[in-house]
Protein backbone atom coordinates (compact mmCIF):
# COMPACT_ATOMS: atom_id res chain seq x y z
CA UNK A 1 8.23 -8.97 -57.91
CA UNK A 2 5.39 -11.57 -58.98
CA UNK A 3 5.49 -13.52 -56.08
CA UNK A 4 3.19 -16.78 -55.43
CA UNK A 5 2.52 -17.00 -51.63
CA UNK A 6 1.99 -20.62 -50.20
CA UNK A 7 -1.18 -20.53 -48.08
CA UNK A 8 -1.60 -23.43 -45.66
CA UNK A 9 -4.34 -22.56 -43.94
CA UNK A 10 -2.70 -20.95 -40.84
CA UNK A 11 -1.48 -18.11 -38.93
CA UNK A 12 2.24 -17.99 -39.81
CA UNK A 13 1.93 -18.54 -44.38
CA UNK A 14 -1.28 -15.45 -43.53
CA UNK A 15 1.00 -13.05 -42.31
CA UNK A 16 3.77 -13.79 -44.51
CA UNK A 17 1.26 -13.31 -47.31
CA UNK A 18 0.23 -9.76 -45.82
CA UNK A 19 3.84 -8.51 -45.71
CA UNK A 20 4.56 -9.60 -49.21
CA UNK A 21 1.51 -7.31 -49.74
CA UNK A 22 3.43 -4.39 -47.81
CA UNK A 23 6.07 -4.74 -49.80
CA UNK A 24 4.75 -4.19 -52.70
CA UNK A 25 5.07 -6.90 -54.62
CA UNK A 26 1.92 -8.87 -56.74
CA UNK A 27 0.85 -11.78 -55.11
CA UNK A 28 -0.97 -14.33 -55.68
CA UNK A 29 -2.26 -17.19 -52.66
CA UNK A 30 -2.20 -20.61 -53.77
CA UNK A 31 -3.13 -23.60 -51.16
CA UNK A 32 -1.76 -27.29 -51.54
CA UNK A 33 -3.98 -30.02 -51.98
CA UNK A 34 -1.70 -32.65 -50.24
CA UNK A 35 -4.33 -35.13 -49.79
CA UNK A 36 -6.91 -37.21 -52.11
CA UNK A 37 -9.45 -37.43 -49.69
CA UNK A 38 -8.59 -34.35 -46.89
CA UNK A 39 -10.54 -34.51 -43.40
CA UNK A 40 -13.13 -32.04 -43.54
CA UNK A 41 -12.19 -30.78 -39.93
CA UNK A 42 -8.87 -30.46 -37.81
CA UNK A 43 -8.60 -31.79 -34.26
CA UNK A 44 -7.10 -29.02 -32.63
CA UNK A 45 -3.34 -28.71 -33.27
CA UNK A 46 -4.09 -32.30 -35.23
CA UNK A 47 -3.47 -32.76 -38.87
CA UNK A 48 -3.23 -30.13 -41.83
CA UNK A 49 -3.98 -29.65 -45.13
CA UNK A 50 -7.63 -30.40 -44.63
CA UNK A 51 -10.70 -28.88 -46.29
CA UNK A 52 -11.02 -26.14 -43.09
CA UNK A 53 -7.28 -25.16 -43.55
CA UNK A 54 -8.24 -24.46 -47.40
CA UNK A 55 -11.02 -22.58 -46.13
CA UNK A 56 -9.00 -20.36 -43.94
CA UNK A 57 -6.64 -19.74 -46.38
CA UNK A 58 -9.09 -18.46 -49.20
CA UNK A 59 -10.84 -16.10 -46.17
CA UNK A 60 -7.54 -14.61 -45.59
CA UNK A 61 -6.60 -14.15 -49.07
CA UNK A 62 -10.10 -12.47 -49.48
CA UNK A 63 -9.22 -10.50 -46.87
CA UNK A 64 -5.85 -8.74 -47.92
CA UNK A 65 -7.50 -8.88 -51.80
CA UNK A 66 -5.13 -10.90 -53.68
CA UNK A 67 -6.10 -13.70 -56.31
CA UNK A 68 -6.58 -17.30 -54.44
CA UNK A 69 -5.99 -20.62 -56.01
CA UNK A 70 -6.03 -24.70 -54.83
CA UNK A 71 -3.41 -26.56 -56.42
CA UNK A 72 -3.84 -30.66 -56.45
CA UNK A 73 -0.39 -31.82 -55.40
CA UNK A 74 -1.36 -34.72 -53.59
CA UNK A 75 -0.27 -37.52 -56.00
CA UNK A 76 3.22 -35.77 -56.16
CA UNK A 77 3.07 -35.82 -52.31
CA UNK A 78 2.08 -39.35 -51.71
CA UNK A 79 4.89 -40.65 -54.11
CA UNK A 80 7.15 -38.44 -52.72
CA UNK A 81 6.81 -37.73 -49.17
CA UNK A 82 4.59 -40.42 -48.06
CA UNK A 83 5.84 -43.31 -49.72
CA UNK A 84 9.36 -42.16 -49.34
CA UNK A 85 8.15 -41.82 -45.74
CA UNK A 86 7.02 -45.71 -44.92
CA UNK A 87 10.39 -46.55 -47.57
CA UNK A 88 12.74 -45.54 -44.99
CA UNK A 89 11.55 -46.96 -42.12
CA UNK A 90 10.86 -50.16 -43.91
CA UNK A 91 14.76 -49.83 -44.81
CA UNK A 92 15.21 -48.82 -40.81
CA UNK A 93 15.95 -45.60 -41.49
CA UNK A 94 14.42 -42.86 -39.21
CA UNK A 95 13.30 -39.91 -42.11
CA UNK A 96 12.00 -36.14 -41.53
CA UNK A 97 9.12 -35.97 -43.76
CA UNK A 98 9.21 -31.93 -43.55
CA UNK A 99 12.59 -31.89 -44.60
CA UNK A 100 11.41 -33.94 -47.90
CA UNK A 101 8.28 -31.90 -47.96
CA UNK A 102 10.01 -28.52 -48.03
CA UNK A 103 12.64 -29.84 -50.62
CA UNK A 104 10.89 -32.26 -52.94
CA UNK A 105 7.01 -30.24 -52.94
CA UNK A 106 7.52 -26.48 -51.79
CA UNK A 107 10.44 -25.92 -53.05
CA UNK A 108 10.92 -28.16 -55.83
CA UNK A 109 6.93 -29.01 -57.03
CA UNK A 110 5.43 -26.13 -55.71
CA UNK A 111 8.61 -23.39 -56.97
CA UNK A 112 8.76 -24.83 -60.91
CA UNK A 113 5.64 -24.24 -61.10
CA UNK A 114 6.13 -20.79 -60.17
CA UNK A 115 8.47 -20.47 -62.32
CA UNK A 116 6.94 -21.69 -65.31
CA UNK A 117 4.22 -19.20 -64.72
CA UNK A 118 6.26 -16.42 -64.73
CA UNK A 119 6.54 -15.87 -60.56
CA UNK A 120 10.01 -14.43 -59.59
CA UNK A 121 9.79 -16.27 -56.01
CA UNK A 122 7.77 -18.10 -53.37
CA UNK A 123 6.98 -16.56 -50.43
CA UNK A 124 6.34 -19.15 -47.48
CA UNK A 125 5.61 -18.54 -43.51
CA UNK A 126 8.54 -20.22 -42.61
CA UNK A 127 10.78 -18.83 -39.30
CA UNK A 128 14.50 -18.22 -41.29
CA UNK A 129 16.37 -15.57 -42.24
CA UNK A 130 17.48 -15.13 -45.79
CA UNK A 131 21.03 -12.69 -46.32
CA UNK A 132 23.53 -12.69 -49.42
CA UNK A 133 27.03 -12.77 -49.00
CA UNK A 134 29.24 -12.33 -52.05
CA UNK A 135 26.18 -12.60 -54.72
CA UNK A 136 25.24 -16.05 -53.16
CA UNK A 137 22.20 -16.17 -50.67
CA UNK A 138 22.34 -17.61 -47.10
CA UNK A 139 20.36 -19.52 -45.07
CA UNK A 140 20.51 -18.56 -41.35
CA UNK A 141 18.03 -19.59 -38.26
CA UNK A 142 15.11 -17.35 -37.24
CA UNK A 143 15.21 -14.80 -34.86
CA UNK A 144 12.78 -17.02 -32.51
CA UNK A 145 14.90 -20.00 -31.62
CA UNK A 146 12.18 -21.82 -30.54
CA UNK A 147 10.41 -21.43 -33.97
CA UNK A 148 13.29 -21.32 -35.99
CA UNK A 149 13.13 -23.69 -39.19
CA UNK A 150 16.33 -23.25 -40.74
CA UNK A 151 17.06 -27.13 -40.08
CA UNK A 152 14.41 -28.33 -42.28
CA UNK A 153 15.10 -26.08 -45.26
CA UNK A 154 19.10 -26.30 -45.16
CA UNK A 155 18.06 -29.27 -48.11
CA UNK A 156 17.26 -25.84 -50.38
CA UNK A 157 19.90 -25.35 -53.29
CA UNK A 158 21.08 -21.56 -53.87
CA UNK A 159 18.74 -21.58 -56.75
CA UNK A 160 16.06 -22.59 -54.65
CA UNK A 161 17.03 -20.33 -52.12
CA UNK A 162 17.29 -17.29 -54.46
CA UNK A 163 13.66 -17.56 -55.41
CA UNK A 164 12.66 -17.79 -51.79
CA UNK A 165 10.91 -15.40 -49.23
CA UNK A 166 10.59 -15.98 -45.53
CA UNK A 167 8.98 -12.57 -44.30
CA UNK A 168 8.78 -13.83 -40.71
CA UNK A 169 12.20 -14.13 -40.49
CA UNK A 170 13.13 -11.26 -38.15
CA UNK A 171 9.41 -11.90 -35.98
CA UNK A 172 8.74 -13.80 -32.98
CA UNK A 173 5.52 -15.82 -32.68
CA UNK A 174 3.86 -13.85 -30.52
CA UNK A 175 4.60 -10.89 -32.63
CA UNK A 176 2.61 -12.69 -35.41
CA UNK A 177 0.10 -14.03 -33.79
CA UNK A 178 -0.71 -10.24 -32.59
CA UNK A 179 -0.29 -8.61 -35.79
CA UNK A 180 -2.92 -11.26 -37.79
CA UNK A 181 -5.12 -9.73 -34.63
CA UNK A 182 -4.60 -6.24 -35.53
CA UNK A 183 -5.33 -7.45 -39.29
CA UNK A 184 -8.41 -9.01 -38.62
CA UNK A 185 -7.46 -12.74 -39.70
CA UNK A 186 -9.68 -15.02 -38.68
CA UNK A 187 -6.71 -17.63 -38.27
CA UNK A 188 -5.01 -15.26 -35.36
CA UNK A 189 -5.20 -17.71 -32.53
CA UNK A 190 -5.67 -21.20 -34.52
CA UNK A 191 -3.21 -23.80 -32.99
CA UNK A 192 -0.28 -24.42 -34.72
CA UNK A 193 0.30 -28.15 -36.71
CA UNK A 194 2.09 -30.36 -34.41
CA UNK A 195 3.19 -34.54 -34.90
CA UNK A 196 3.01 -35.72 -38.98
CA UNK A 197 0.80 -33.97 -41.12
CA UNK A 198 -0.64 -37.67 -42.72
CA UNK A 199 -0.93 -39.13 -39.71
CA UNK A 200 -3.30 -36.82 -37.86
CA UNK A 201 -4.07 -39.02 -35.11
CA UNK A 202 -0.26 -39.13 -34.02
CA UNK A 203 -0.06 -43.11 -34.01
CA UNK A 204 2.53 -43.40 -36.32
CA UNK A 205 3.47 -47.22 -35.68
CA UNK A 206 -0.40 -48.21 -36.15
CA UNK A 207 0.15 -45.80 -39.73
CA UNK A 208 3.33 -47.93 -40.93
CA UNK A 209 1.93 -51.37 -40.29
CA UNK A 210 -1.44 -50.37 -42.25
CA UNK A 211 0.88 -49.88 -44.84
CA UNK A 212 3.96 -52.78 -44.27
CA UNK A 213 1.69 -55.32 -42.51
CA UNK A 214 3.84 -57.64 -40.06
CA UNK A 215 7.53 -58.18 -40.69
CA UNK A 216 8.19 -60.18 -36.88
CA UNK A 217 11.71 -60.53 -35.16
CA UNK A 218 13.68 -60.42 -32.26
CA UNK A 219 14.35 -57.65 -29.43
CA UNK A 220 17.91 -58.44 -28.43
CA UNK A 221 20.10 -57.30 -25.33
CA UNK A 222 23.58 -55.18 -27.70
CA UNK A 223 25.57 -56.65 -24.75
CA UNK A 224 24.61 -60.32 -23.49
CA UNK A 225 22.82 -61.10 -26.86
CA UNK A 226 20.16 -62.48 -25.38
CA UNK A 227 16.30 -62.52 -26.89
CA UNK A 228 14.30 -60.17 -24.38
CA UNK A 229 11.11 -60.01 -26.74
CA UNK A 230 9.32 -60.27 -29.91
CA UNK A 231 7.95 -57.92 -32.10
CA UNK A 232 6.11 -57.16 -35.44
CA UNK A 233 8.34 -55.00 -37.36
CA UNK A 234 12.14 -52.69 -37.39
CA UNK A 235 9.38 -50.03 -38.67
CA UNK A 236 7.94 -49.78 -35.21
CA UNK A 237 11.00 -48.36 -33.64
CA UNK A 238 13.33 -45.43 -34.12
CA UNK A 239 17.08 -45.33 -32.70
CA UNK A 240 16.69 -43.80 -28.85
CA UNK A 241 13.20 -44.78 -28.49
CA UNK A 242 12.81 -45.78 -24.89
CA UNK A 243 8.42 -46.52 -24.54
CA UNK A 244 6.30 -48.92 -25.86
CA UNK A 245 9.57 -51.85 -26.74
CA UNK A 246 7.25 -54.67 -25.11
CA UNK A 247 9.71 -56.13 -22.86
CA UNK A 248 8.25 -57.32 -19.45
CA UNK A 249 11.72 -58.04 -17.61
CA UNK A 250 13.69 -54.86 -16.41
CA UNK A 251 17.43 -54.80 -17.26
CA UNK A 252 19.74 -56.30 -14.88
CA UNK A 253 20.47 -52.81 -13.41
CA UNK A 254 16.76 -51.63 -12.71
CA UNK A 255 16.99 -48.97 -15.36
CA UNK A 256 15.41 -48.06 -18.61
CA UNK A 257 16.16 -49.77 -22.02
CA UNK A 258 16.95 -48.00 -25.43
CA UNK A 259 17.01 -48.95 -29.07
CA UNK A 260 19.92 -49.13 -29.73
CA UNK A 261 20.50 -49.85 -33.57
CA UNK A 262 17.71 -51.48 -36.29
CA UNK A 263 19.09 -54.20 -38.36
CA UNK A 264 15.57 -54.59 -41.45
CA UNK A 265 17.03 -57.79 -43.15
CA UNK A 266 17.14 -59.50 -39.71
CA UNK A 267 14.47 -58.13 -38.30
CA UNK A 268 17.01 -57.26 -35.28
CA UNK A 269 15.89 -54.64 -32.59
CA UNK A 270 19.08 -54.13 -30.19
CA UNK A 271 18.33 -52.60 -27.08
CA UNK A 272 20.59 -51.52 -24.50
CA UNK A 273 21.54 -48.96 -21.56
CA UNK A 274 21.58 -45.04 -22.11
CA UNK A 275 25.13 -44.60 -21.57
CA UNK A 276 24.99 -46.89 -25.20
CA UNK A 277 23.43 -44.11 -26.96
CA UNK A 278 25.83 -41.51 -27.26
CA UNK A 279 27.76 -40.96 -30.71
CA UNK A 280 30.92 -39.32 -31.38
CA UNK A 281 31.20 -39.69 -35.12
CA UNK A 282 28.76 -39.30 -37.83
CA UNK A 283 28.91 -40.07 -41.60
CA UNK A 284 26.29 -38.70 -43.58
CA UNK A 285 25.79 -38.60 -47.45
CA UNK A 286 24.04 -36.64 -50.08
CA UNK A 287 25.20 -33.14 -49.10
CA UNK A 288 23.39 -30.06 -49.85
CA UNK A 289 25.97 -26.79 -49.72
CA UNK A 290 23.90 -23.48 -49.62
CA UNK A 291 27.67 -21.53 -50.79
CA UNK A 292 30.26 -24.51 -51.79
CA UNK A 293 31.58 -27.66 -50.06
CA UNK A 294 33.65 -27.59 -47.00
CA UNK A 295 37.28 -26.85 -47.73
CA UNK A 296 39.19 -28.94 -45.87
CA UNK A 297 38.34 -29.62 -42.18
CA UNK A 298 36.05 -27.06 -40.60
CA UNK A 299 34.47 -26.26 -37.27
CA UNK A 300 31.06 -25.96 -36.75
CA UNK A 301 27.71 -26.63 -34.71
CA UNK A 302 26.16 -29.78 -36.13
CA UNK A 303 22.24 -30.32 -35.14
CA UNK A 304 21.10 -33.75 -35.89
CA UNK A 305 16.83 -32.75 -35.00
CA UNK A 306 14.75 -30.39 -35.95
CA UNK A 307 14.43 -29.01 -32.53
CA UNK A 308 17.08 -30.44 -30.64
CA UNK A 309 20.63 -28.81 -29.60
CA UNK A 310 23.87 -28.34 -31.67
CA UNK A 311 27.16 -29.96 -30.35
CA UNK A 312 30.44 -28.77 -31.62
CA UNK A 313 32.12 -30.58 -34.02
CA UNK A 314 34.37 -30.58 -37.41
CA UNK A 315 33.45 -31.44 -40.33
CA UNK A 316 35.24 -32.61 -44.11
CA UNK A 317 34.23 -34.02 -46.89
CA UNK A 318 35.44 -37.18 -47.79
CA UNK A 319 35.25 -39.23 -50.78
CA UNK A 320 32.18 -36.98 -51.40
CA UNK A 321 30.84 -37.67 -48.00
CA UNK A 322 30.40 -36.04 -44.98
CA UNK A 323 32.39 -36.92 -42.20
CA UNK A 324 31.61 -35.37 -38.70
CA UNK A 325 33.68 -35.72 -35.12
CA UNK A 326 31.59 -34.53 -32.36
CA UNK A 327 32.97 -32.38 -29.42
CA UNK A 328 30.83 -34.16 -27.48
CA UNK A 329 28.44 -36.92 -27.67
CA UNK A 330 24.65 -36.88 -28.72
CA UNK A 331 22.10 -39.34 -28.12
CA UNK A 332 19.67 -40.78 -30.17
CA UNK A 333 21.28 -40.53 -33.82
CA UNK A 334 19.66 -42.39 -36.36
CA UNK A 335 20.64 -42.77 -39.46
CA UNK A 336 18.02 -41.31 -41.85
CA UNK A 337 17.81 -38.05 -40.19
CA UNK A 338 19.49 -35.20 -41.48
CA UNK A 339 22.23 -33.33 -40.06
CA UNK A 340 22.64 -29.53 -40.33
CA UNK A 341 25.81 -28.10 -40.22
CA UNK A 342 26.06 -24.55 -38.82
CA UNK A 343 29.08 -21.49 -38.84
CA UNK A 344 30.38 -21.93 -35.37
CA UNK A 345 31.44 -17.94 -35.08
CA UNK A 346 28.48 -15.62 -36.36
CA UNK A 347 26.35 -16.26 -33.27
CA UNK A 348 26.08 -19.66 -34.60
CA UNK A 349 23.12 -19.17 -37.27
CA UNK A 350 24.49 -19.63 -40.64
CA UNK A 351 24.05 -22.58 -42.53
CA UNK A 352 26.72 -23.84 -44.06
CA UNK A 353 25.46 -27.57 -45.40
CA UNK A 354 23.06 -30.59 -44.40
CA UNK A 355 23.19 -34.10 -45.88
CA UNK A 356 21.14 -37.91 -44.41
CA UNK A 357 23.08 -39.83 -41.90
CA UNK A 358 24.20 -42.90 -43.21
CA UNK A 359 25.94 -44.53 -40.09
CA UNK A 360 27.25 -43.81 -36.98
CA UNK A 361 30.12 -44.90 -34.36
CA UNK A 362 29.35 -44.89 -30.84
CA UNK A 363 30.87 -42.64 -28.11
């Protein structure tokens, strides 16, 4: 196959690259320009995307000899991750801008393009496992749970999907990391991206008010409704957040405070106990099926983070929504994030569907 191999920069898109090599197939490296004005230098695990991540990708593509390119996606990415980004939490939404990286740039942006050039797929270092059951190709997680990224590309289509490789799949980390050794890549032992790509210096409240300025209102008790606080925005705070809510009193019962919901119009932060966290329902819209929607009620393992834990639950579709009952509760579900569904037999690592939380209903 012509396949176009998205470089970032680092260890994991390097080696993919190499085994597409292997394989056989023609490829071609092409790095993202996310970013009108990229950092010249990383700060350790920091950031991504800059000018030294487009250097290390063109030194490894020199190295396994395939043709290199920079593509300038960063106005796509601004509108459309970025923007979409600060949107939500204006709305108080909680979003996962790799989720809507993976599905509105790599895999929408960056695969058309492919496409229109004549490339049969795009070949990414993402940890997943790609099968095909019955002509239609399935999504399942990695074989290194730890690194396993299935939850932020169960938002692929089967189209999308069927024009995919993930050649690291099958690999562990350290496996990787010792094979770009045993290659020679320079990128071997770089640290891997942590925290939001655009906000390098992790200060992601600081980020949000640069962009939505002051919006003040009220930190309120869920139970006695009384005003504990003040504050300068909803888009400082995420459902579950327990640090930095700038209330000087302790509860009543000596222990910690949580958010509890965000109400935007209001400018409402309610705050409560733990034991007020948990959920038992969820109801989440704009599904994504990797097969074809849920028929009827079905049991599964719903995840509702990128690296959190699954919880048993079954799931229907309902007036073209997603309606989820939890075997037990989580904490700390907010609606914007997205929840992955997953077969419950199978060891637990198909996909079967994701869709955005809309609202939840407390434990």
């Amino acid at each position: 196959m012509r396949v176009l191999a998205a470089m970032s920069g680092g260890v994991d898109s390097a080696v993919a690259a190499a085994r597409a090599v292997d394989a056989g197939h023609e490829v071609v490296g092409v790095h993202l320009a996310l970013s009108a004005k990229p950092g010249t230098l990383r700060t350790g695990s920091r950031g991504c995307c800059t000018i030294e991540d487009s250097h290390d990708a063109r030194r490894a593509a020199d190295l396994l000899e395939i043709p290199f390119y920079v593509w300038d996606f960063a106005e796509r990415f601004s509108e459309e991750v970025v923007e979409t980004f600060v949107g939500e939490y204006a709305a108080g939404r909680t979003p996962n801008p790799c989720v809507t990286c993976n599905e509105k740039i790599k895999f929408e942006a960056l695969l058309d393009k492919a496409m229109a050039l004549g490339f049969d797929a795009v070949c990414t270092g993402h940890y997943a496992r790609l099968s095909v059951e019955d002509d239609v190709p399935q999504l399942r997680r990695s074989a290194d749970e730890d690194k396993d990224q299935s939850y932020v590309l169960a938002s692929l289509t089967p189209e999308q999907l069927r024009h995919s490789l993930f050649p690291l799949g099958d690999s562990h980390k350290s496996e990787v990391r010792a094979e770009a050794e045993r290659r020679g890549l320079a990128v071997a032992n770089k640290p891997d991206s942590h925290d939001i790509c655009f906000i390098p210096d992790g200060d992601t409240k600081k980020f949000l008010e640069s962009r939505l300025g002051s919006r003040p209102g009220e930190l309120v008790d869920a139970e006695t409704g009384a005003v504990l606080g003040e504050h300068t925005g909803v888009h400082g705070f995420t459902v579950g957040q327990r640090k930095g809510l700038g209330i000087d009193a302790p509860a009543a019962d000596g222990k910690p405070r949580y958010v509890l919901s965000l109400e935007p119009v209001s400018g409402t932060v309610k705050v409560g106990s733990a034991n007020d966290l948990g959920v038992r329902e969820i109801q989440a819209d704009r599904p994504v099926w990797p097969d074809r929607p849920l028929d009827g009620p079905t049991e599964c393992l719903a995840q509702v983070r990128a690296h959190g834990g699954t919880a048993p639950a079954v799931a229907e579709v309902v007036d073209g929504q997603v309606s989820i009952r939890l075997g037990e509760s989580l904490r700390g579900v907010a609606p914007g994030q997205v929840v992955v569904l997953y077969r419950i037999d199978d060891a637990g690592d198909l996909v079967l569907g994701s869709a955005k939380i809309a609202s939840t209903t407390a434990a």
